[in-house]
C-alpha atoms as a PDB file:
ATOM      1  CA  UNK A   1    -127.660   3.738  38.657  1.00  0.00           C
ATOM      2  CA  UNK A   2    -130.136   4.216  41.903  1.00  0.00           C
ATOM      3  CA  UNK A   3    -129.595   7.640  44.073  1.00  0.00           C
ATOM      4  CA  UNK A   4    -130.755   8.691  47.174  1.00  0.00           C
ATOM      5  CA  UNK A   5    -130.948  12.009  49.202  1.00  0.00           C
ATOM      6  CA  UNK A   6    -127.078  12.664  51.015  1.00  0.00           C
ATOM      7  CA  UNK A   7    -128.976  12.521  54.887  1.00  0.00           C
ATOM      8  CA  UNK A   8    -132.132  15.171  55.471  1.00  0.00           C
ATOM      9  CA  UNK A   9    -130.285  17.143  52.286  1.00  0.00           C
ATOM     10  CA  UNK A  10    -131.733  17.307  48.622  1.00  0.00           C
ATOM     11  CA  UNK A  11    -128.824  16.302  47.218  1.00  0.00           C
ATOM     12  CA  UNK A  12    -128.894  12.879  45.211  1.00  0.00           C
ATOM     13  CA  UNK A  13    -125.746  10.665  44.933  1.00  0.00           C
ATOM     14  CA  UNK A  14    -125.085   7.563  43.543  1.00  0.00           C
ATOM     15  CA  UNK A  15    -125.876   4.549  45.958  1.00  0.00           C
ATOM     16  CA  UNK A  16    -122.354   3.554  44.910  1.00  0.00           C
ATOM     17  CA  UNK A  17    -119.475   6.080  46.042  1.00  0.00           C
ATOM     18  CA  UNK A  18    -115.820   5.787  44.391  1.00  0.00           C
ATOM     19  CA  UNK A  19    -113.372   5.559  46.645  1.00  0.00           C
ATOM     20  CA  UNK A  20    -110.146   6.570  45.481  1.00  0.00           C
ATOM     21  CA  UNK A  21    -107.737   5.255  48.084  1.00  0.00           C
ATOM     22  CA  UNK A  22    -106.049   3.232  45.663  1.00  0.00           C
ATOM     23  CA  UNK A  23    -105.467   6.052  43.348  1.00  0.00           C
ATOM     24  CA  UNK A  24    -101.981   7.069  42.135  1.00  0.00           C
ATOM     25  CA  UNK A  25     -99.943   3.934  43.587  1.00  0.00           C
ATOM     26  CA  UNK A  26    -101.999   0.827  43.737  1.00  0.00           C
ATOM     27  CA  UNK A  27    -103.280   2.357  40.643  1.00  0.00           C
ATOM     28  CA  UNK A  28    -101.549   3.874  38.146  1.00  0.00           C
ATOM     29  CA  UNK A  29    -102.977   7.759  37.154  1.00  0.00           C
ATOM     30  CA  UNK A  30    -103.589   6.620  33.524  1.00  0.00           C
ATOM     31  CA  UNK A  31    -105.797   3.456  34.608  1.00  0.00           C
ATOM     32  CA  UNK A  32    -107.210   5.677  37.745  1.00  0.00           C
ATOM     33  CA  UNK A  33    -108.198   7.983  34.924  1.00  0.00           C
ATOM     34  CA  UNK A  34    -110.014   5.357  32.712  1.00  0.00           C
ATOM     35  CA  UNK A  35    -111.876   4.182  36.455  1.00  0.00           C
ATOM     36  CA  UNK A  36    -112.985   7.698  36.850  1.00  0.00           C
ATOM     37  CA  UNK A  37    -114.236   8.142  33.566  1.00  0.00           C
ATOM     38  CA  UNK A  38    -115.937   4.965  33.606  1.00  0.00           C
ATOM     39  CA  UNK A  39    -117.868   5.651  36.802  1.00  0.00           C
ATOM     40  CA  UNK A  40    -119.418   8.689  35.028  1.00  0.00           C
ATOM     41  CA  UNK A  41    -120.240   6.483  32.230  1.00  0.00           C
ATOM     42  CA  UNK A  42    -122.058   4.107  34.914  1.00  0.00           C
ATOM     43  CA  UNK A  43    -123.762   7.060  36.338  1.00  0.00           C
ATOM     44  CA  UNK A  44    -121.409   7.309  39.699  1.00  0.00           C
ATOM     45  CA  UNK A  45    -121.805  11.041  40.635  1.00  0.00           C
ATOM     46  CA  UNK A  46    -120.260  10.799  43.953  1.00  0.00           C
ATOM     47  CA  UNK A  47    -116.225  10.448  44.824  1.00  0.00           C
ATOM     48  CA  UNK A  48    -114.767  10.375  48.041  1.00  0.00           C
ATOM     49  CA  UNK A  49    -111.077  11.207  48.686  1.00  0.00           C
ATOM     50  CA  UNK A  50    -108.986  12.398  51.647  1.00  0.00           C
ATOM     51  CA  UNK A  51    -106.474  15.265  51.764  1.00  0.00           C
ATOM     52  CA  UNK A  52    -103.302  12.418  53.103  1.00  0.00           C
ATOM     53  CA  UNK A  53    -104.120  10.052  50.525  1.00  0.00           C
ATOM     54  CA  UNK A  54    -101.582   9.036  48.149  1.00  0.00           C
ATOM     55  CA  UNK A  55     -99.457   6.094  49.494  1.00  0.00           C
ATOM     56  CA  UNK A  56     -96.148   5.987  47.191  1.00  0.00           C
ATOM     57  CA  UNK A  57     -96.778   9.337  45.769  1.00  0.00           C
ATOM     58  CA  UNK A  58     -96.864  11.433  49.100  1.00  0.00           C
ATOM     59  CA  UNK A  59     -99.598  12.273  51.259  1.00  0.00           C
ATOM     60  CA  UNK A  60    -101.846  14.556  49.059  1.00  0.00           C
ATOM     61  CA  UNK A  61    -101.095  12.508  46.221  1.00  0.00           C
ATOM     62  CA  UNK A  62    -104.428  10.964  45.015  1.00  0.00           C
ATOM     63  CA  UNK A  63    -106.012  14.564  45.447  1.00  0.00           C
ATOM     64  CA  UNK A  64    -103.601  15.806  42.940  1.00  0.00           C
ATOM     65  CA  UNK A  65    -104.499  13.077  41.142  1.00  0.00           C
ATOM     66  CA  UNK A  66    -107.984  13.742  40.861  1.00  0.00           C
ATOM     67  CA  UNK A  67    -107.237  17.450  40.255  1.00  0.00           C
ATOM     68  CA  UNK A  68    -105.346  16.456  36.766  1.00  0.00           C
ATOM     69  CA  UNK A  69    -108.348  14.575  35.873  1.00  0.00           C
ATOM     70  CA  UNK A  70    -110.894  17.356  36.654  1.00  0.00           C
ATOM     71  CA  UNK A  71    -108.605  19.808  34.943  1.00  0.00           C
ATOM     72  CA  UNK A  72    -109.262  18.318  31.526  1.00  0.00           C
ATOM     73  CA  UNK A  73    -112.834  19.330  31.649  1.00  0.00           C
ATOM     74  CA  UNK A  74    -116.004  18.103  29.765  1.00  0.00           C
ATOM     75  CA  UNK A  75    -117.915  18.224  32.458  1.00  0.00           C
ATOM     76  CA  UNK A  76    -116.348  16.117  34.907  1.00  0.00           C
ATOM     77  CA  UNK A  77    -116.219  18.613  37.892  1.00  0.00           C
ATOM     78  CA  UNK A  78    -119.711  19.630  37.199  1.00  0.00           C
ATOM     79  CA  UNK A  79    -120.941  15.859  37.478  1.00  0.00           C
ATOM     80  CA  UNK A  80    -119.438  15.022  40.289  1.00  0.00           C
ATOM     81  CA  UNK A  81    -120.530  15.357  43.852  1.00  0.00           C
ATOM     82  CA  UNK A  82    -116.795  15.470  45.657  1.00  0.00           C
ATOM     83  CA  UNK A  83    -116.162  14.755  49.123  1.00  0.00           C
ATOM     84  CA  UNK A  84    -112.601  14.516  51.210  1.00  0.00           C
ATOM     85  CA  UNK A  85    -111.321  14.719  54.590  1.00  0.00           C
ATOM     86  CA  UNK A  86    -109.859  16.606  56.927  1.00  0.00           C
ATOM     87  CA  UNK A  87    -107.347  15.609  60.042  1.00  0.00           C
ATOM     88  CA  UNK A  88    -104.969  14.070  59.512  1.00  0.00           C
ATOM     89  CA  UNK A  89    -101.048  15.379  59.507  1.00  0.00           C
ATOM     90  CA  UNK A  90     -99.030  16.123  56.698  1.00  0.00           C
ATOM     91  CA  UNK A  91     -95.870  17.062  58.857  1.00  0.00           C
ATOM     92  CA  UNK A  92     -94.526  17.024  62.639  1.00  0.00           C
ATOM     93  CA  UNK A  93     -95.185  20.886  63.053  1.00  0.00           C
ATOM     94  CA  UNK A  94     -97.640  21.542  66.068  1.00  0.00           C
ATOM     95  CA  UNK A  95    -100.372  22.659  64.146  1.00  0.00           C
ATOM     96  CA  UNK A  96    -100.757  20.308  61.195  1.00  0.00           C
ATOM     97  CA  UNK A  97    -103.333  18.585  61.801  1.00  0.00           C
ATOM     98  CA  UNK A  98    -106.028  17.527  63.365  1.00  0.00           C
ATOM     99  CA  UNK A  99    -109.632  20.255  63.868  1.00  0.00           C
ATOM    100  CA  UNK A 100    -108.448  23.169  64.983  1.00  0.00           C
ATOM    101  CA  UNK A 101    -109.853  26.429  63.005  1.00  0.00           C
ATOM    102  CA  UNK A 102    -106.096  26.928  62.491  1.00  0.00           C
ATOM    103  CA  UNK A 103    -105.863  23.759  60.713  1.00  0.00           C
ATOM    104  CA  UNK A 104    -109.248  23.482  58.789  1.00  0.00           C
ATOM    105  CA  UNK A 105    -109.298  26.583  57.039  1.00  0.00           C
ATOM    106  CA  UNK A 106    -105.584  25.636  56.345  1.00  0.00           C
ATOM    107  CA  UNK A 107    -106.394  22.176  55.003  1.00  0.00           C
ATOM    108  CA  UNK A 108    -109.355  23.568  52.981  1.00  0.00           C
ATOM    109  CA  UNK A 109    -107.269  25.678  51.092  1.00  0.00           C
ATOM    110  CA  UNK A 110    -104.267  23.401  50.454  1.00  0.00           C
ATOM    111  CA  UNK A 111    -106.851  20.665  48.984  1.00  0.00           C
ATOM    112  CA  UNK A 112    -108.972  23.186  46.706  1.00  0.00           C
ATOM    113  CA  UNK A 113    -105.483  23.769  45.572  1.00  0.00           C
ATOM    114  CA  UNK A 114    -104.554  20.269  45.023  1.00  0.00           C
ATOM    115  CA  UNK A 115    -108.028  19.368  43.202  1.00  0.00           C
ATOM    116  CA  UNK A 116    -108.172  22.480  41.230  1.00  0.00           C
ATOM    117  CA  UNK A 117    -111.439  23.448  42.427  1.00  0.00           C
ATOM    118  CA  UNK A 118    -113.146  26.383  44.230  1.00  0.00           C
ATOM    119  CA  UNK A 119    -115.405  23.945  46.298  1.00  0.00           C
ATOM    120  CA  UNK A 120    -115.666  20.820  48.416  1.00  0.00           C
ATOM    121  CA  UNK A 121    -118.989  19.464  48.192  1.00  0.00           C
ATOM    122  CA  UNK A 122    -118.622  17.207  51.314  1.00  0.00           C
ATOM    123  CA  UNK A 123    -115.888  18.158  53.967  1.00  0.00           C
ATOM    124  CA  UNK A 124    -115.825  15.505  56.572  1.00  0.00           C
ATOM    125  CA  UNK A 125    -114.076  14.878  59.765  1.00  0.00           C
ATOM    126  CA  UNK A 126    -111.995  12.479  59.171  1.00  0.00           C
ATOM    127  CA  UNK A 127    -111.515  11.589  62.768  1.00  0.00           C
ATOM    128  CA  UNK A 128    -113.235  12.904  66.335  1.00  0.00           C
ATOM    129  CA  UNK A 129    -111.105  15.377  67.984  1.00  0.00           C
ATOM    130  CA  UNK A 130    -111.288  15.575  72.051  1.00  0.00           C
ATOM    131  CA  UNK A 131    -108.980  17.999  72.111  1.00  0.00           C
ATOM    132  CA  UNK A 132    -110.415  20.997  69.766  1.00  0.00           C
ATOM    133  CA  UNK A 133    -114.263  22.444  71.280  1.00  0.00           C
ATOM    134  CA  UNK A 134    -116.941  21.580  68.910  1.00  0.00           C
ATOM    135  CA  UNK A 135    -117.879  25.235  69.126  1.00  0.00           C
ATOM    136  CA  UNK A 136    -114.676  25.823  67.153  1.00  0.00           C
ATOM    137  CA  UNK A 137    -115.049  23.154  64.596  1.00  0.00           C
ATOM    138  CA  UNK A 138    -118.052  24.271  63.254  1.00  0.00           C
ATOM    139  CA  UNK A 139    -117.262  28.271  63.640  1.00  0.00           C
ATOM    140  CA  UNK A 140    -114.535  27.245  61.162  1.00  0.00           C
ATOM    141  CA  UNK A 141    -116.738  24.939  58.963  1.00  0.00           C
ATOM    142  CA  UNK A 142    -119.155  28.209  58.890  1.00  0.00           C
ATOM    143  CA  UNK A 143    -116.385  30.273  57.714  1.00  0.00           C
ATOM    144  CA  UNK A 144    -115.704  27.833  54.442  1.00  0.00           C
ATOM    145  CA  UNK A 145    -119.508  27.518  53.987  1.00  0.00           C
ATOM    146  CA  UNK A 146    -119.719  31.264  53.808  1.00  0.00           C
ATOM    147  CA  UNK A 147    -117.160  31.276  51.798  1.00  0.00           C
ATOM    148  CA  UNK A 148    -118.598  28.931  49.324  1.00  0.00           C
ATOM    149  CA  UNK A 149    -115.586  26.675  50.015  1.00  0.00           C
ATOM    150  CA  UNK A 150    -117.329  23.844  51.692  1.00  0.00           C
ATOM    151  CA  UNK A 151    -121.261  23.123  51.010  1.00  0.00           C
ATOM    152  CA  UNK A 152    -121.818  20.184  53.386  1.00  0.00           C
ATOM    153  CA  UNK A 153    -120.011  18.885  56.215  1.00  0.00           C
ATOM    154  CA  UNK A 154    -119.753  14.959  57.064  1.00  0.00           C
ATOM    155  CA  UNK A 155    -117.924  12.962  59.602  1.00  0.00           C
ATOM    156  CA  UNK A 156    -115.802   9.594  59.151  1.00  0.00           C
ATOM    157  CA  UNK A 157    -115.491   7.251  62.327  1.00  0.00           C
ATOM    158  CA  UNK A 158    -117.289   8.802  64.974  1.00  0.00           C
ATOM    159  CA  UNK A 159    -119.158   7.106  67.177  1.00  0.00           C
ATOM    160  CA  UNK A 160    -122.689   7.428  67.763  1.00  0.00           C
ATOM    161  CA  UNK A 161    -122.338   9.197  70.515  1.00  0.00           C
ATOM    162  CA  UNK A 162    -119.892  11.690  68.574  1.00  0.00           C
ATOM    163  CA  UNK A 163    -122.174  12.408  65.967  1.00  0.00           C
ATOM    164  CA  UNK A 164    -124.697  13.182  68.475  1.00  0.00           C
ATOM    165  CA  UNK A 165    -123.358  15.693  70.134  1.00  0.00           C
ATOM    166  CA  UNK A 166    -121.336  17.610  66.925  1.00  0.00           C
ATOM    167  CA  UNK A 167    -125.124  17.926  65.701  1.00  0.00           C
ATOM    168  CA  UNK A 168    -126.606  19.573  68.915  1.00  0.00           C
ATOM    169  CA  UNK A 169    -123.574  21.624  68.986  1.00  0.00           C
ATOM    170  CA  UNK A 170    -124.299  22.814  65.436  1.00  0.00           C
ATOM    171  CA  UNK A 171    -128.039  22.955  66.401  1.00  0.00           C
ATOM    172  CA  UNK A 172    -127.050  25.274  68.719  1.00  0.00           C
ATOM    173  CA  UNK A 173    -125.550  27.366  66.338  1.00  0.00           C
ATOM    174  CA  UNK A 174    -127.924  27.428  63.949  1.00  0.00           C
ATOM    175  CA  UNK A 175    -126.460  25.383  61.333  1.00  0.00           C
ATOM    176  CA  UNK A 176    -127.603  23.059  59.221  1.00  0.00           C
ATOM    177  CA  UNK A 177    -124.665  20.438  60.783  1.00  0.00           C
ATOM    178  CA  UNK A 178    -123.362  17.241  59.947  1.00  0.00           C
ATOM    179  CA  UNK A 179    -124.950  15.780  56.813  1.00  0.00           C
ATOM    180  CA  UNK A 180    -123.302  12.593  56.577  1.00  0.00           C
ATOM    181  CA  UNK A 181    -121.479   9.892  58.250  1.00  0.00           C
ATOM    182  CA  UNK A 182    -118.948   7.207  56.712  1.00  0.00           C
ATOM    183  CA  UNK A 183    -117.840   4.394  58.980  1.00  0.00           C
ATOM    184  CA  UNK A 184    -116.950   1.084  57.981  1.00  0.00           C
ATOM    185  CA  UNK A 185    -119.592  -1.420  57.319  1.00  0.00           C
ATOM    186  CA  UNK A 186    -120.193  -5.237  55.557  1.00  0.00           C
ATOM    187  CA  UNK A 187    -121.474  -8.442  56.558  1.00  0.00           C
ATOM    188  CA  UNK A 188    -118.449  -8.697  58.607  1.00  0.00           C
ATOM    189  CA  UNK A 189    -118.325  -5.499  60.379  1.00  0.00           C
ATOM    190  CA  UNK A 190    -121.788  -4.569  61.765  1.00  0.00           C
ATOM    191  CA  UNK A 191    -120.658  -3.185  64.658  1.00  0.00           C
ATOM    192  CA  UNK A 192    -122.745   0.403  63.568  1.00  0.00           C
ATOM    193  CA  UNK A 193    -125.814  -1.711  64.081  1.00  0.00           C
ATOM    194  CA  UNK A 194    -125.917  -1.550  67.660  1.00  0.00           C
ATOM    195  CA  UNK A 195    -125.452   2.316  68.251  1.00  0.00           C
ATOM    196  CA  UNK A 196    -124.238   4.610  65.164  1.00  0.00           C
ATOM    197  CA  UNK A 197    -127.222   3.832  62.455  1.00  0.00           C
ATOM    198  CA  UNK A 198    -129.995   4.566  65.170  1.00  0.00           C
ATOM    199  CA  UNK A 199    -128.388   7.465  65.992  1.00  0.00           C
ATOM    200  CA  UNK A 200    -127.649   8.646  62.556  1.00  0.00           C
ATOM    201  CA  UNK A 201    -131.267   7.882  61.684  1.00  0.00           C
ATOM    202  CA  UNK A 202    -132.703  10.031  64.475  1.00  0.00           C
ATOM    203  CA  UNK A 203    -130.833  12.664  63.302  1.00  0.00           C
ATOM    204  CA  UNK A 204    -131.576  11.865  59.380  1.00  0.00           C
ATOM    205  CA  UNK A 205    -127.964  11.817  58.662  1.00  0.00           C
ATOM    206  CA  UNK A 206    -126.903   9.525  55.586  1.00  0.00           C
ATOM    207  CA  UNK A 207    -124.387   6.439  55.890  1.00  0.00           C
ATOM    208  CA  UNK A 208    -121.708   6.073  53.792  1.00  0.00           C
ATOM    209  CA  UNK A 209    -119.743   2.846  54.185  1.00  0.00           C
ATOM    210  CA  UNK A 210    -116.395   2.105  53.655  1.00  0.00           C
ATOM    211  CA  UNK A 211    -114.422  -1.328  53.235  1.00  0.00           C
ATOM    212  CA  UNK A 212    -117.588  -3.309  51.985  1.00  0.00           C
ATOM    213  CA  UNK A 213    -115.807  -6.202  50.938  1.00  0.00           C
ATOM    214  CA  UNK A 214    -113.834  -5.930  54.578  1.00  0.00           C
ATOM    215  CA  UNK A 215    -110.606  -5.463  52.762  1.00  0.00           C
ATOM    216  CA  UNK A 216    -111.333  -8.063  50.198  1.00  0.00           C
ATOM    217  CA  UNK A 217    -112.347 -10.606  52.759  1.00  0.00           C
ATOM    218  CA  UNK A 218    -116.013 -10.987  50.727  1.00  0.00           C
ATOM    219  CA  UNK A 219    -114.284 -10.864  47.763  1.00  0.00           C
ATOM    220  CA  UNK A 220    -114.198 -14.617  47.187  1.00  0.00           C
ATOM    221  CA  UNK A 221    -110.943 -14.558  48.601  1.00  0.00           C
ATOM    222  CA  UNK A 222    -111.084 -18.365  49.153  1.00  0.00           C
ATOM    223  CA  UNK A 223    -111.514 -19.200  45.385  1.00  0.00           C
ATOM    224  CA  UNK A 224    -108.666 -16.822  44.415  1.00  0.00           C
ATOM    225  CA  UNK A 225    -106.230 -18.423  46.893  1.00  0.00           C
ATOM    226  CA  UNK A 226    -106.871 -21.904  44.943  1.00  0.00           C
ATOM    227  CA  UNK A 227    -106.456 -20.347  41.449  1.00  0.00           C
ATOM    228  CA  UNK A 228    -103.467 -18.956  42.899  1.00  0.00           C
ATOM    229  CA  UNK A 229    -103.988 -15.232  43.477  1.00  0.00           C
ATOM    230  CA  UNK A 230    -101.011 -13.954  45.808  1.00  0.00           C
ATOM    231  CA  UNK A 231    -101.929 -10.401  45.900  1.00  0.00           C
ATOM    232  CA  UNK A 232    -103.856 -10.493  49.329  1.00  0.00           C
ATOM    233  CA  UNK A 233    -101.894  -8.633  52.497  1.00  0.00           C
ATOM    234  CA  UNK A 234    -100.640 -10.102  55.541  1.00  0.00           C
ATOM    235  CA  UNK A 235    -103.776  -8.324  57.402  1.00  0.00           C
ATOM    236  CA  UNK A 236    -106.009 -10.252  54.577  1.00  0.00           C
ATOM    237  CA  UNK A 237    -104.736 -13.207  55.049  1.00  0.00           C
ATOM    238  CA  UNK A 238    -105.127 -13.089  58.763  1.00  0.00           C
ATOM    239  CA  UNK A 239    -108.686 -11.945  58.757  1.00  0.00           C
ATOM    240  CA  UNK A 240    -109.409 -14.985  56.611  1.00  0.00           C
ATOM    241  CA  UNK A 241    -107.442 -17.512  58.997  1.00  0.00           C
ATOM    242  CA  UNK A 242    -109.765 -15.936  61.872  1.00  0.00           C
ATOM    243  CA  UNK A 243    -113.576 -15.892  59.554  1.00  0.00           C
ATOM    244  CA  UNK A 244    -112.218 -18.903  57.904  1.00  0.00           C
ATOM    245  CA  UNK A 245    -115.322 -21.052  58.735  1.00  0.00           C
ATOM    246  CA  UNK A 246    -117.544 -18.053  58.099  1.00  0.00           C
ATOM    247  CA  UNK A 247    -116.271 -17.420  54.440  1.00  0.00           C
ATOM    248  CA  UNK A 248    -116.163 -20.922  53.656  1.00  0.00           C
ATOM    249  CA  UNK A 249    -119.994 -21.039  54.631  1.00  0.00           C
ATOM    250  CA  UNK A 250    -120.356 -17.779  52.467  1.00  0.00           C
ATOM    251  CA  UNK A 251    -118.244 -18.614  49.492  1.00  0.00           C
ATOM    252  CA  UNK A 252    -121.036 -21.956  49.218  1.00  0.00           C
ATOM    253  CA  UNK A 253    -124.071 -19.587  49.719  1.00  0.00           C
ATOM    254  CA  UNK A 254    -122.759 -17.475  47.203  1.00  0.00           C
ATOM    255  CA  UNK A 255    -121.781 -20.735  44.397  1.00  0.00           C
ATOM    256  CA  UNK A 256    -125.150 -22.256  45.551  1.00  0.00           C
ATOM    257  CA  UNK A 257    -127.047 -19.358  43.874  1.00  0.00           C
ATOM    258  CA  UNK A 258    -124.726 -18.471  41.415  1.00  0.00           C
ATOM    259  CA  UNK A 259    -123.651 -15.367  42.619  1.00  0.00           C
ATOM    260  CA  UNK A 260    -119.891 -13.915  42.639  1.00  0.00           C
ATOM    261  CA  UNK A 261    -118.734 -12.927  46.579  1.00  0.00           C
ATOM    262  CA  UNK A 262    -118.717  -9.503  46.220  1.00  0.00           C
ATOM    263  CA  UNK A 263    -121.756  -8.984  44.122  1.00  0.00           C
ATOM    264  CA  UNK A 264    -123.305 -10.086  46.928  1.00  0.00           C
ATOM    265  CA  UNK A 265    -121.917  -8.528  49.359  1.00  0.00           C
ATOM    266  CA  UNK A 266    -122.513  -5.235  48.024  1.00  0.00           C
ATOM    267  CA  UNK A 267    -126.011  -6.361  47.023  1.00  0.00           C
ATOM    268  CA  UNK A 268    -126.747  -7.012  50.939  1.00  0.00           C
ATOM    269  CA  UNK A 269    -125.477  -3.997  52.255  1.00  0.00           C
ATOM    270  CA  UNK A 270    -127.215  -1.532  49.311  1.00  0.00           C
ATOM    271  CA  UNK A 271    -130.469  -3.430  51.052  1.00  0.00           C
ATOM    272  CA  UNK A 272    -130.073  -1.755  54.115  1.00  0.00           C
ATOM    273  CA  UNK A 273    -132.353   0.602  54.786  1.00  0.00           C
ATOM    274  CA  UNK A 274    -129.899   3.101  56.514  1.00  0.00           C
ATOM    275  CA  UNK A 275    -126.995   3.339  54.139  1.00  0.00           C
ATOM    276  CA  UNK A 276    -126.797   6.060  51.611  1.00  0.00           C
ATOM    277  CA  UNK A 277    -124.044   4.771  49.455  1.00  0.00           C
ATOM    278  CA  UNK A 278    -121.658   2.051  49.382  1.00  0.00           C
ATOM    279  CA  UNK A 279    -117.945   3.475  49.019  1.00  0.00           C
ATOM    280  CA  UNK A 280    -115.985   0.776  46.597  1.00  0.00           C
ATOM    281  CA  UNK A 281    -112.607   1.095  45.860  1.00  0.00           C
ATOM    282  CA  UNK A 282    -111.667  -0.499  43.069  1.00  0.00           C
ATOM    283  CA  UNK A 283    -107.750  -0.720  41.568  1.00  0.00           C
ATOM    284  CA  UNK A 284    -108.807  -1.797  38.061  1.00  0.00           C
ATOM    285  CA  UNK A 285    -111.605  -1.162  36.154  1.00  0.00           C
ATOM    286  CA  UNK A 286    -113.445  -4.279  36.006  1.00  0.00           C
ATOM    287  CA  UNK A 287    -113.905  -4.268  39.781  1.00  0.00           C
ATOM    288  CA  UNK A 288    -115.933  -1.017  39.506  1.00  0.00           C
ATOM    289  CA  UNK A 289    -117.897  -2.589  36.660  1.00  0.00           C
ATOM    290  CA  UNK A 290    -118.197  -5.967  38.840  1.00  0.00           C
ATOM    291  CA  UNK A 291    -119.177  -3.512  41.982  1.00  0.00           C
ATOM    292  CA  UNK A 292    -122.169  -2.012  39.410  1.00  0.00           C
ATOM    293  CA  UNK A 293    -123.086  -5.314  39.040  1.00  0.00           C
ATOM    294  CA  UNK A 294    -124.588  -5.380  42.772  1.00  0.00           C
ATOM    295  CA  UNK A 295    -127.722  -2.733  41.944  1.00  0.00           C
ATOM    296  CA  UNK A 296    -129.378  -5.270  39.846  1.00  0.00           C
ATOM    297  CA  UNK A 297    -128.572  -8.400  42.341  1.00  0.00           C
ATOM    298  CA  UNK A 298    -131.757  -9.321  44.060  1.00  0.00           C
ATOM    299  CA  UNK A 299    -131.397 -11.591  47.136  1.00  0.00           C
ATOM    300  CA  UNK A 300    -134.018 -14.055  48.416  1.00  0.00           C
ATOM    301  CA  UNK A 301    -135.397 -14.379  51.730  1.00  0.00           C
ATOM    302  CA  UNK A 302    -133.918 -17.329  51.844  1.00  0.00           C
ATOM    303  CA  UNK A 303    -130.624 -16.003  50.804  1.00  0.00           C
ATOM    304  CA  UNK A 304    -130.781 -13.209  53.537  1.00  0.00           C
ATOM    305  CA  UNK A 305    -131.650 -15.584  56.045  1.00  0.00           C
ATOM    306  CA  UNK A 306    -128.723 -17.762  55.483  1.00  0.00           C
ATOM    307  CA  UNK A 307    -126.217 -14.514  55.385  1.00  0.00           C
ATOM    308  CA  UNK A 308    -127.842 -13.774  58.986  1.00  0.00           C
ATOM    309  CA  UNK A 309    -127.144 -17.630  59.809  1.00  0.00           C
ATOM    310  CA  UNK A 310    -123.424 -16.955  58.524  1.00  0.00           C
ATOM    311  CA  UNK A 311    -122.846 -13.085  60.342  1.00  0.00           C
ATOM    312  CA  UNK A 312    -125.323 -12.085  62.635  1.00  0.00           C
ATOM    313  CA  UNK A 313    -125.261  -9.071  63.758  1.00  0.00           C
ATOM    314  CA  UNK A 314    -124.574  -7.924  67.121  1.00  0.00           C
ATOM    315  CA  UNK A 315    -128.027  -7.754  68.645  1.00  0.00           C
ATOM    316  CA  UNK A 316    -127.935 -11.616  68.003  1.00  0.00           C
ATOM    317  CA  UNK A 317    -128.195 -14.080  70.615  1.00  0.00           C
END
């Protein structure tokens, strides 16, 4: 497993992140158990949740999930680097949700509770909030820090003009500010090229990307449709009628040099110079040991040059 520094802070995760959106009704708690224990084995310190995740089980759900799992000890809690979220509502009351200090310190506590934990290594934003001052976001994110609740804060989908201003405001304040930032990014979504990474890199503050595989998209989606897979969503499916020439064009690159889809994939964006981690989010356990597969992928020139052919990026002409 390769690691690198979480932004300007010297803490090392994994360059892969497990996601755990999945977990608890895409995936059952007994196999999201086995993919949890298996991402220690393949050295995978870092895990990203939210507080509303949970699909079938109720929002919440996958945190109590995880909790379960950390509960039967041996060293899991103590090897893992955890990060969730924070925004999101759980009911229609006035109040619950989004960043108000009201709702943060609120949230904070109902997650430690749910993950059976006295600490949230990475908070993050899950969202921007216009309507709650920044001065008040981080006076409550100082709060938790002080009270060893929280060690780092992160955002999720803020734009780079959003992430620029949180950190002066916590600049302001004297704090050490927004660590990391997760936003979606793959060969088909690069829109973070063109204003969030040189932002986030002027302000040393780690990527995390989410949805490398653009919802399966890079998957080899193609070549499971023609053995017959039928598990792909209506939103899949009309992704692939819109990239259809793209992935067709990718799916060749990728049989040309004997590569699977999303081992390459992966193995592109871990290139990157700007990302910190990749977040993968596997339902079964041989996609996170097919997603491992990516660190020792090495892609030509030639092969990068024909990806750029097949999804440039948006400074392209």
């Amino acid at each position: 497993m390769e690691y690198a520094h979480l932004g300007r802070s010297g803490l090392l995760v994994s360059r892969l992140c497990l996601g755990t959106v999945n977990f608890g009704w895409k995936t059952t708690e007994d196999e999201a158990f086995v993919i949890m224990d298996q991402a220690h084995e393949l050295g995978i310190n870092f895990f990203d949740t939210a507080n509303t995740y949970g699909g079938t089980l109720g929002k919440g759900g996958t945190e109590s999930l995880i909790g379960r799992w950390l509960a039967q000890g041996g060293g899991r809690r103590e090897r893992t680097v955890l990060g969730s979220k924070v925004f999101n509502s759980f009911s229609d009351w006035p109040n619950d949700g989004r960043l108000s200090a009201f709702h943060i310190r609120h949230a904070c506590d109902a997650s430690l509770q749910r993950l059976g934990t006295d600490r949230i290594d990475l908070y993050q934003m899950h969202y921007y909030d216009p309507a709650t001052p920044l001065d008040e976001i981080w006076e409550a994110m100082e709060v938790l820090h002080t009270q060893g609740k929280v060690l780092y804060v992160g955002v999720s989908n803020f734009a780079g003009w959003q992430v620029v201003t949180a950190q002066e405001v916590a600049r302001r304040r004297g704090l050490f500010g927004v660590v990391s930032g997760q936003s979606e990014y793959s060969l088909l979504a690069r829109d973070i090229e063109r204003e969030l990474i040189p932002a986030c890199a002027a302000n040393r503050i780690g990527i995390n990307a989410w949805s490398p595989l653009r919802g399966g998209l890079l998957g080899g989606m193609l070549g499971k449709a023609g053995e017959g897979d039928r598990r792909n969503s209506e939103r899949s499916m009309a992704l692939l009628n819109k990239h259809s020439d793209q992935i067709k064009a990718y799916e060749s690159l990728c049989q040309d040099i004997g590569s699977k889809p999303a081992t390459v994939a992966l193995a592109w964006l871990l290139r990157r110079s700007s990302l910190t981690a990749a977040v993968v989010g596997p339902r079964v356990v041989a996609q996170l040991e097919q997603a491992n597969e990516a660190l020792s992928c090495s892609l030509s020139d030639d092969t990068l040059g024909r990806l750029e052919e097949i999804f440039p990026g948006p400074g392209a002409t």
